[in-house]
Protein backbone atom coordinates (compact mmCIF):
# COMPACT_ATOMS: atom_id res chain seq x y z
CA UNK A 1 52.31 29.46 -1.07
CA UNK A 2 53.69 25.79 -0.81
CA UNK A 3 52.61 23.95 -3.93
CA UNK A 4 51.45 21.21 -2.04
CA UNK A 5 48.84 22.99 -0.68
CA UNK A 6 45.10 21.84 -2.13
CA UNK A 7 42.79 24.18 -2.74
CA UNK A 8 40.23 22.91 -0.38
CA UNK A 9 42.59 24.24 2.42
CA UNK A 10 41.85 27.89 1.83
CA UNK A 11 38.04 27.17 1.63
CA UNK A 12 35.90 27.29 4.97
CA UNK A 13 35.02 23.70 6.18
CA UNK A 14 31.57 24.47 5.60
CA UNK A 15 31.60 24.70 2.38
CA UNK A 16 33.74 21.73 1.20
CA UNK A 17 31.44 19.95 3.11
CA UNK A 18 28.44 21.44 1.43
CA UNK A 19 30.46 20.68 -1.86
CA UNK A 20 30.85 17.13 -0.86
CA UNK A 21 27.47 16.39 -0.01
CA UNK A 22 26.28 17.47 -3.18
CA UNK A 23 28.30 15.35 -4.76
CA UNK A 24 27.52 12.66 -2.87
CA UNK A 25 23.67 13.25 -3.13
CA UNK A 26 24.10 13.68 -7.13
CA UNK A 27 25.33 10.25 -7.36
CA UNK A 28 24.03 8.27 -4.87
CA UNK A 29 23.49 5.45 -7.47
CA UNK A 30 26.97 5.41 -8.18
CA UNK A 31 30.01 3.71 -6.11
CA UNK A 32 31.71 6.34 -4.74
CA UNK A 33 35.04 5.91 -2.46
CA UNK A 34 36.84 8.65 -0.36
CA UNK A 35 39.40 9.37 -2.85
CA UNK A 36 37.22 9.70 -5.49
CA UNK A 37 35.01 12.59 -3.54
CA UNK A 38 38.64 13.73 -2.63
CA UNK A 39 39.33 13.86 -6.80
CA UNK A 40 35.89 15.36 -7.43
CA UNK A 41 36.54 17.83 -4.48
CA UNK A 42 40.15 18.80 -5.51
CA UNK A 43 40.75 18.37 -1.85
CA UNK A 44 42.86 15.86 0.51
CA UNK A 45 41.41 13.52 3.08
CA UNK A 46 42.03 15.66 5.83
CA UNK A 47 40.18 18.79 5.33
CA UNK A 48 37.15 16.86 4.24
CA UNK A 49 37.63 14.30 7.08
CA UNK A 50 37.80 17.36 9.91
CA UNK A 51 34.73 18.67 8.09
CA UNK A 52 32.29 16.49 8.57
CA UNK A 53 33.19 15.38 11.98
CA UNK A 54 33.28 19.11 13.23
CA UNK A 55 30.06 19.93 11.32
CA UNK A 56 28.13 16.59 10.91
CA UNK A 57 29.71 14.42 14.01
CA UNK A 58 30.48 11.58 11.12
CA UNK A 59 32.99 10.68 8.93
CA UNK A 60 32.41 11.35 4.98
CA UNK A 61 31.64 7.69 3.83
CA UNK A 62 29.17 7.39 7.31
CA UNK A 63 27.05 9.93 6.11
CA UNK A 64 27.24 8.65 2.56
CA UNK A 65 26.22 5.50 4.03
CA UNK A 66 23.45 6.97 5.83
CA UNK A 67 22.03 9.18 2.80
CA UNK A 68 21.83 5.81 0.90
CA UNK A 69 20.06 3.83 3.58
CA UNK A 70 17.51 6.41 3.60
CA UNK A 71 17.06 6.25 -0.30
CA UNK A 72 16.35 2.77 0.20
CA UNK A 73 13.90 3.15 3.57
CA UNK A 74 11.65 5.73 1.18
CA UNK A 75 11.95 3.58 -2.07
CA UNK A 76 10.76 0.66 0.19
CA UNK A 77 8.04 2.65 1.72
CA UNK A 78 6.32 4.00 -1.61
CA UNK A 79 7.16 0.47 -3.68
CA UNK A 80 4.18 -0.67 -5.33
CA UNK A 81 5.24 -3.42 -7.70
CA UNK A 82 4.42 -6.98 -5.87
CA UNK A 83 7.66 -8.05 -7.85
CA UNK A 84 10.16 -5.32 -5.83
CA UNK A 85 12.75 -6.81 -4.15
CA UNK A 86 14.67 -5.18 -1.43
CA UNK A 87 18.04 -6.38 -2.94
CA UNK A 88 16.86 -4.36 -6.16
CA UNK A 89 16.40 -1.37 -4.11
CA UNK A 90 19.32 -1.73 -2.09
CA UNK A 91 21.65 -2.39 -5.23
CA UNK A 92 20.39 0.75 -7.17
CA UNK A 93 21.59 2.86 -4.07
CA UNK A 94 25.24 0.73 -3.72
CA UNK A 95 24.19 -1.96 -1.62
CA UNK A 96 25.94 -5.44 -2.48
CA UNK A 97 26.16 -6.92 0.76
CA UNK A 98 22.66 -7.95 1.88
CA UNK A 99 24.26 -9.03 5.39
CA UNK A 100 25.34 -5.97 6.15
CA UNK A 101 22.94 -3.76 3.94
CA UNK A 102 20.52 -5.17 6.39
CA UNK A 103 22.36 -4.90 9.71
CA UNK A 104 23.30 -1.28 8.58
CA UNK A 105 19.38 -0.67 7.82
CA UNK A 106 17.98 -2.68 11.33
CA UNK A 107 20.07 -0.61 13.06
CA UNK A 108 18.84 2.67 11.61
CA UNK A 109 15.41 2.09 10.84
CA UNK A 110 14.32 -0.50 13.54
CA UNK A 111 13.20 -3.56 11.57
CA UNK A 112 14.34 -5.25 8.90
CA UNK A 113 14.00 -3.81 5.13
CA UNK A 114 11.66 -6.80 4.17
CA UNK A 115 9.35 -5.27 7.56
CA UNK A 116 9.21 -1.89 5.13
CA UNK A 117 8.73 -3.16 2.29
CA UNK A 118 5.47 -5.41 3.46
CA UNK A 119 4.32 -2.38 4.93
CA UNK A 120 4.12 -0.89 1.90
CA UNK A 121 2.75 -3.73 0.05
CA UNK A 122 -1.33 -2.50 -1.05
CA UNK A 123 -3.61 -4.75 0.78
């Protein structure tokens, strides 16, 4: 055994990339970069990297990215509060940007967050 061998290198892709998206899913609220999934993993970039293009066809902090956005598009659907802002949302899911929080979102969802959140509004 070399000892710079991680640990995550002897585990099936699969599951580190189960592993990971637990983690990520537990914390969505929370910043979270690649090499602190890698720390939380005990794993290098790599393995984790291969994983979740061979398995998931995106890249670790894409599908974080993704997972958040649609934390936001349900929280926007089911707000009730007349006072809810979509920045609030956004920022409890680690949006800071609202430029590209809301190009990221258009893209995915098809309209702009505000679009959701109106449509959720009680009339």
């Amino acid at each position: 055994w070399s000892s710079d061998v991680c640990s995550s290198d002897l585990i099936p892709r699969s599951q580190l990339v189960k592993q990971a998206e637990d983690y990520m899913l537990a914390h969505l609220d929370q910043p979270i970069t690649l090499k602190d999934l890698c720390q939380a993993l005990h794993t290098s970039q790599r393995p984790l990297f291969y994983g979740f293009q061979e398995l998931l066809g995106v890249s670790p902090m894409e599908y974080l990215k993704i997972q958040r956005l649609q934390r936001v598009h349900r929280s926007l659907q089911r707000a009730t509060d007349k006072n809810t802002t979509v920045m609030a949302i956004a920022q409890q899911f680690g949006f800071w940007s609202a430029g590209h929080f809301t190009r990221d979102y258009k893209t995915m969802f098809g309209e702009r967050p505000s679009e959701t959140l109106r449509g959720s509004a009680p009339r």
